[in-house]
N, C-alpha and C. Protein backbone atom coordinates (compact mmCIF):
# COMPACT_ATOMS: atom_id res chain seq x y z
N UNK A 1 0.82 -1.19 0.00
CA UNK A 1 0.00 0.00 0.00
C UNK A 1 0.87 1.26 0.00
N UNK A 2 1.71 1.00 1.08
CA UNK A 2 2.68 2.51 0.62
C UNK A 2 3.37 2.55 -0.84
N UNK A 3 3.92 1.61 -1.48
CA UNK A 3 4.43 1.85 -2.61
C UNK A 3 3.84 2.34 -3.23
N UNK A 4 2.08 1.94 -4.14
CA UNK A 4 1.34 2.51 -4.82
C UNK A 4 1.55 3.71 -3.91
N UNK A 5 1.33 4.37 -2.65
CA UNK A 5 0.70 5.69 -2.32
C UNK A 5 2.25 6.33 -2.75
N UNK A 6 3.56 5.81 -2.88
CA UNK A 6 4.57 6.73 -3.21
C UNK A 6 4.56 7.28 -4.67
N UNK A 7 3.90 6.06 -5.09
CA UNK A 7 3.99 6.19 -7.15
C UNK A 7 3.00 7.05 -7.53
N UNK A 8 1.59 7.33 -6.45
CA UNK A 8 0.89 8.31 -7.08
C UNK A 8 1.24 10.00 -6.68
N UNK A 9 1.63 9.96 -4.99
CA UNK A 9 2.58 11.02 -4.78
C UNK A 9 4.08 11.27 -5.95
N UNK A 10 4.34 10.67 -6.40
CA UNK A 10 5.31 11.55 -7.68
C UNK A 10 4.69 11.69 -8.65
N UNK A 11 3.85 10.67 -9.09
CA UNK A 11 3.05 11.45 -10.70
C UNK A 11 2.46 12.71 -10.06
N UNK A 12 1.79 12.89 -8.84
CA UNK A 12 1.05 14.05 -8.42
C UNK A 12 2.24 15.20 -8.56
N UNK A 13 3.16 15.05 -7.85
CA UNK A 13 4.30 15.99 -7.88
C UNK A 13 4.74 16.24 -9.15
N UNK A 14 4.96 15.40 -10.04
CA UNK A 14 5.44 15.92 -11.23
C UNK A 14 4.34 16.72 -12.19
N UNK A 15 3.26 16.65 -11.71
CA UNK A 15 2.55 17.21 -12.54
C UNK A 15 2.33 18.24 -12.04
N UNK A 16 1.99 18.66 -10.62
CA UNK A 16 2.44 20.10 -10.04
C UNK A 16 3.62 20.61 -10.79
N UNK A 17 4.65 19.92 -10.35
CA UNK A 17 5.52 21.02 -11.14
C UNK A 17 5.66 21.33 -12.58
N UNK A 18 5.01 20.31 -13.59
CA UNK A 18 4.57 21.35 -14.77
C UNK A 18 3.63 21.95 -15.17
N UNK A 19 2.30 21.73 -14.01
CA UNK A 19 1.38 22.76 -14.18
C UNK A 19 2.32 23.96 -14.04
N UNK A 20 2.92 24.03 -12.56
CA UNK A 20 3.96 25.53 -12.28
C UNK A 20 4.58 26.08 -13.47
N UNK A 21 5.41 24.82 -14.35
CA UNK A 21 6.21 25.58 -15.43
C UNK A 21 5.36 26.03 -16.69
N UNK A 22 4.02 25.67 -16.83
CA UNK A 22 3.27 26.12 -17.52
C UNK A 22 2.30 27.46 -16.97
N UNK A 23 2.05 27.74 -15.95
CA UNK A 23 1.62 28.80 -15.34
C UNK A 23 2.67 30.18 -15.49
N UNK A 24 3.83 29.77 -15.09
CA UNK A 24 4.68 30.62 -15.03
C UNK A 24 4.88 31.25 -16.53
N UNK A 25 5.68 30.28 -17.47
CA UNK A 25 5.57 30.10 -18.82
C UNK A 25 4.57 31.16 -19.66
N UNK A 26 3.61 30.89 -19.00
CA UNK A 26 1.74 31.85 -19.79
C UNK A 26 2.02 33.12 -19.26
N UNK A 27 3.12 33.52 -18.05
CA UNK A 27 2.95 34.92 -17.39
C UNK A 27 3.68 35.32 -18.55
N UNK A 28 5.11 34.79 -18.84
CA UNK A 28 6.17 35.12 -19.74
C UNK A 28 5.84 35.14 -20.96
N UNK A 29 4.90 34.48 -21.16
CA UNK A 29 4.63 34.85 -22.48
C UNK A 29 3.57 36.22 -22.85
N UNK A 30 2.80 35.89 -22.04
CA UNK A 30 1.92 37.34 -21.85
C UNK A 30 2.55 38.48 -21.56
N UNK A 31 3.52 38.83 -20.95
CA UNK A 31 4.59 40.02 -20.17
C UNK A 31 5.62 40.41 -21.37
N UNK A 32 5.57 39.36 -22.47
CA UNK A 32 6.49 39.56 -23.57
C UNK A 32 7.77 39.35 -23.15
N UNK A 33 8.35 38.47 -22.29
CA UNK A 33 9.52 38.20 -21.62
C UNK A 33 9.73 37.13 -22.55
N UNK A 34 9.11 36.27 -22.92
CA UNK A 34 9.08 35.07 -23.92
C UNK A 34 8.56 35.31 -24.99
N UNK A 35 9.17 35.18 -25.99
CA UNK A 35 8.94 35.25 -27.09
C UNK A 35 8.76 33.78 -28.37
N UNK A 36 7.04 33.80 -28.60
CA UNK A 36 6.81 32.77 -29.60
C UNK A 36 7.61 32.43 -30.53
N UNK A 37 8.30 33.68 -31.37
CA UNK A 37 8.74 32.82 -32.22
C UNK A 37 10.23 32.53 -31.81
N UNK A 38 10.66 32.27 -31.17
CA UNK A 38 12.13 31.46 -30.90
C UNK A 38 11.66 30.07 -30.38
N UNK A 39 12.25 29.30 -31.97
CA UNK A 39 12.00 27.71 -31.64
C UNK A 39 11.79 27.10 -30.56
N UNK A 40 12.96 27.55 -29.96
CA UNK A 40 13.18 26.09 -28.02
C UNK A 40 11.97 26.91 -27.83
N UNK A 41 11.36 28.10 -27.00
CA UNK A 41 10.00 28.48 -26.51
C UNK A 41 9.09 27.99 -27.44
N UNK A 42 9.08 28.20 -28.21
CA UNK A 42 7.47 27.58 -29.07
C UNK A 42 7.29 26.10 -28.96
N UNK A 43 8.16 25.57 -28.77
CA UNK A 43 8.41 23.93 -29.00
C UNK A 43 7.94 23.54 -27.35
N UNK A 44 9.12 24.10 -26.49
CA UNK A 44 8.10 24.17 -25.14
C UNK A 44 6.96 24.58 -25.08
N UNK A 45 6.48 25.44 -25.26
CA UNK A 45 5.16 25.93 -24.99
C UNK A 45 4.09 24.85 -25.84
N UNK A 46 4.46 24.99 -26.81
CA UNK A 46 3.28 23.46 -27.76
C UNK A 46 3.42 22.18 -27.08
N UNK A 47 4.62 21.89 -26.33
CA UNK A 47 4.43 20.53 -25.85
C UNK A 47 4.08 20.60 -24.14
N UNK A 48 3.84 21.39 -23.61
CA UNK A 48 2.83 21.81 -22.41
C UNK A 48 1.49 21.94 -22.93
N UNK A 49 1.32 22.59 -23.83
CA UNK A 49 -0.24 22.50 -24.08
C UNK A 49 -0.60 21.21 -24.37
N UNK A 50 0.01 20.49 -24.97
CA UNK A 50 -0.45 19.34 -25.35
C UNK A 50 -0.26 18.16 -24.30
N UNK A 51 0.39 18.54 -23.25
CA UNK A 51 0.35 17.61 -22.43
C UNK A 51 -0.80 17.92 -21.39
N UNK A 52 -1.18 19.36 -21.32
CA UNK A 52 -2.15 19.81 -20.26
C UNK A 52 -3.21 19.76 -20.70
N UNK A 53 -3.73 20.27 -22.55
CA UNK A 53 -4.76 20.18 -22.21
C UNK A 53 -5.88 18.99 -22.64
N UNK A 54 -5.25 18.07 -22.41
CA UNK A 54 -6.51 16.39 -21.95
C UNK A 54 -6.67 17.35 -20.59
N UNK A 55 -6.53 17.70 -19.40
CA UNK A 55 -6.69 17.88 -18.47
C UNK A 55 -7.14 19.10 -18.13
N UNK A 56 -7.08 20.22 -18.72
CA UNK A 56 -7.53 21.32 -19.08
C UNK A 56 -9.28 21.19 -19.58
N UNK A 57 -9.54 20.45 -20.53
CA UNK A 57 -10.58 20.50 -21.58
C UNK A 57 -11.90 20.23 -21.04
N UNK A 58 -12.43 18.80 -20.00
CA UNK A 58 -13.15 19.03 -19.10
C UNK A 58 -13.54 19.87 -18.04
N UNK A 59 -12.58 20.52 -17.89
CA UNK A 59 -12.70 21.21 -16.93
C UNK A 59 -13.55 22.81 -17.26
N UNK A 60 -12.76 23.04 -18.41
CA UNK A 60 -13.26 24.50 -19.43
C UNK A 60 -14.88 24.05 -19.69
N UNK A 61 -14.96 22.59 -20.11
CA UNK A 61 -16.47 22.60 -20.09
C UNK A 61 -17.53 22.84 -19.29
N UNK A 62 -17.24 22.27 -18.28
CA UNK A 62 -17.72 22.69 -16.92
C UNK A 62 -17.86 24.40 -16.19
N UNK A 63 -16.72 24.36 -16.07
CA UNK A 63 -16.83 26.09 -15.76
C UNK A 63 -17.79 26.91 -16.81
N UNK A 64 -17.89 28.20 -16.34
CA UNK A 64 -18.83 29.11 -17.33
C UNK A 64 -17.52 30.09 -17.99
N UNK A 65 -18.57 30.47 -19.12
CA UNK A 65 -17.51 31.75 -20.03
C UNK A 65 -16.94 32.88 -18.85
N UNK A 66 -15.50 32.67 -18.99
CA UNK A 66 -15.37 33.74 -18.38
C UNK A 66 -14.72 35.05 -19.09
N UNK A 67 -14.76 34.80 -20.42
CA UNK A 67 -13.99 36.11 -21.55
C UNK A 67 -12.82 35.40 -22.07
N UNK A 68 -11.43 36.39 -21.22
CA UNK A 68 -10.28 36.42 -21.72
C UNK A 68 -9.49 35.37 -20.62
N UNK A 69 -10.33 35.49 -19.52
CA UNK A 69 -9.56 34.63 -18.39
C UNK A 69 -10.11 33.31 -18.40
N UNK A 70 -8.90 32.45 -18.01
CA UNK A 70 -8.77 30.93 -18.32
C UNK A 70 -8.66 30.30 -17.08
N UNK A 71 -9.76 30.28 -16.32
CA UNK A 71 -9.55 29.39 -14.92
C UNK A 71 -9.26 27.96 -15.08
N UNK A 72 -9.55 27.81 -15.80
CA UNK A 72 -9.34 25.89 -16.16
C UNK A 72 -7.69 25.64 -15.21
N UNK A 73 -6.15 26.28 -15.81
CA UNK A 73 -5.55 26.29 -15.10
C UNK A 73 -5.20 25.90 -13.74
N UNK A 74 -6.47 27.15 -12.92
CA UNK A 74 -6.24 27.39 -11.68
C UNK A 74 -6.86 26.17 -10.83
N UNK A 75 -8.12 25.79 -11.44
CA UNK A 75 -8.80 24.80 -10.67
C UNK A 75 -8.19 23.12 -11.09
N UNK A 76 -7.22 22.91 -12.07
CA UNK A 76 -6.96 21.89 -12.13
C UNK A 76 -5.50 22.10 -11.49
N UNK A 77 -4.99 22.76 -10.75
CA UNK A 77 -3.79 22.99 -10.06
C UNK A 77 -4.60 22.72 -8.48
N UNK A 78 -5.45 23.48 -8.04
CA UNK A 78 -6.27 23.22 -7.33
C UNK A 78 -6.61 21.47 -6.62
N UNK A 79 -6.67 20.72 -8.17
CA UNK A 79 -7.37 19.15 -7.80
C UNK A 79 -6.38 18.42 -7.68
N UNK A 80 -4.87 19.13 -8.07
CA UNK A 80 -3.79 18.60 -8.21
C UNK A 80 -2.65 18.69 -6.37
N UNK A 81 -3.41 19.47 -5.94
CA UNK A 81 -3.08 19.79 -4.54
C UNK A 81 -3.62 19.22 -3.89
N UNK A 82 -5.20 19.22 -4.10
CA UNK A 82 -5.73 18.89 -3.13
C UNK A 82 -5.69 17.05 -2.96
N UNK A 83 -5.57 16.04 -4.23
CA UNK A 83 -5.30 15.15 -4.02
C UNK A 83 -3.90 14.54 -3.32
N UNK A 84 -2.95 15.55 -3.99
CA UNK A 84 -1.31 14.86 -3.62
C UNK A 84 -1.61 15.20 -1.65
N UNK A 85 -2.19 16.44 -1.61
CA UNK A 85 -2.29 17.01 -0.07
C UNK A 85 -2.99 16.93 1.10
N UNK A 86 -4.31 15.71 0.74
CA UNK A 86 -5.28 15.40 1.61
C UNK A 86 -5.85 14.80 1.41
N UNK A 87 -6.60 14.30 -0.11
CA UNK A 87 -7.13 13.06 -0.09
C UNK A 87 -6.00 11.67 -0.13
N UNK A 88 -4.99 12.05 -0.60
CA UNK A 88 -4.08 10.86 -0.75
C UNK A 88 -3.56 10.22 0.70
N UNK A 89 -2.90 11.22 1.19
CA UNK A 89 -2.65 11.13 2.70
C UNK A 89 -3.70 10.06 3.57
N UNK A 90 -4.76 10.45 3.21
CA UNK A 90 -6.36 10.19 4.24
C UNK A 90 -6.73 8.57 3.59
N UNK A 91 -5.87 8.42 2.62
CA UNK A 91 -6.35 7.01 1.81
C UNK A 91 -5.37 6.17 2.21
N UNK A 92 -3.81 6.97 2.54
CA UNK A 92 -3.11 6.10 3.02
C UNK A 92 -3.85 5.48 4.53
N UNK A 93 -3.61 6.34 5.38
CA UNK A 93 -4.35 6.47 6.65
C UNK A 93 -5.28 5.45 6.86
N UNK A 94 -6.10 5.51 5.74
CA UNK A 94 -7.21 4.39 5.60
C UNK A 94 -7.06 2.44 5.76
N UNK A 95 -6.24 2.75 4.70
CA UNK A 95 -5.92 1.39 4.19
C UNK A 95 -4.61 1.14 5.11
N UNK A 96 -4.51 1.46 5.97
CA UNK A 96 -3.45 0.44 7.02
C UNK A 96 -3.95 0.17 8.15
């Protein structure tokens, strides 16, 4: 039981930290600190989107229009905490 609970605590962690490098990433690109067209950034940036948004896309459905702002982000960073940070914990807890 702890092994599985270690293997889903690092996929959880690793995906925190590229939600982070994709959050951050969207400031820099918006702030004009990053710039699209230089290959290595565009190539990063296309292969974050494409890894985020399967995980992104339900979520946008669900939520309502909000314009220009993109909560999808925030609330799947959100489910990404709250599992690695309290439901996982509480399941270990459980099952021993």
């Amino acid at each position: 039981m702890v092994m599985i609970y270690e293997l889903l605590k690092l996929v959880l962690d690793v995906v925190f930290f590229i939600m982070i490098l994709h959050i951050v990433m969207s400031w820099l690109i918006t702030f004009n600190v990053l710039n699209l067209r230089q290959p290595l950034v565009a190539q990063l940036w296309d292969g974050l989107n494409r890894l985020l948004e399967p995980a992104y896309a339900p979520i946008r459905r669900m939520l309502p229009n909000t314009g220009a702002i993109d909560l999808a982000p925030l609330v799947a960073f959100l489910i990404v905490i709250a599992l690695r940070d309290i439901i996982l914990p509480r399941l270990l807890l459980v099952g021993i």
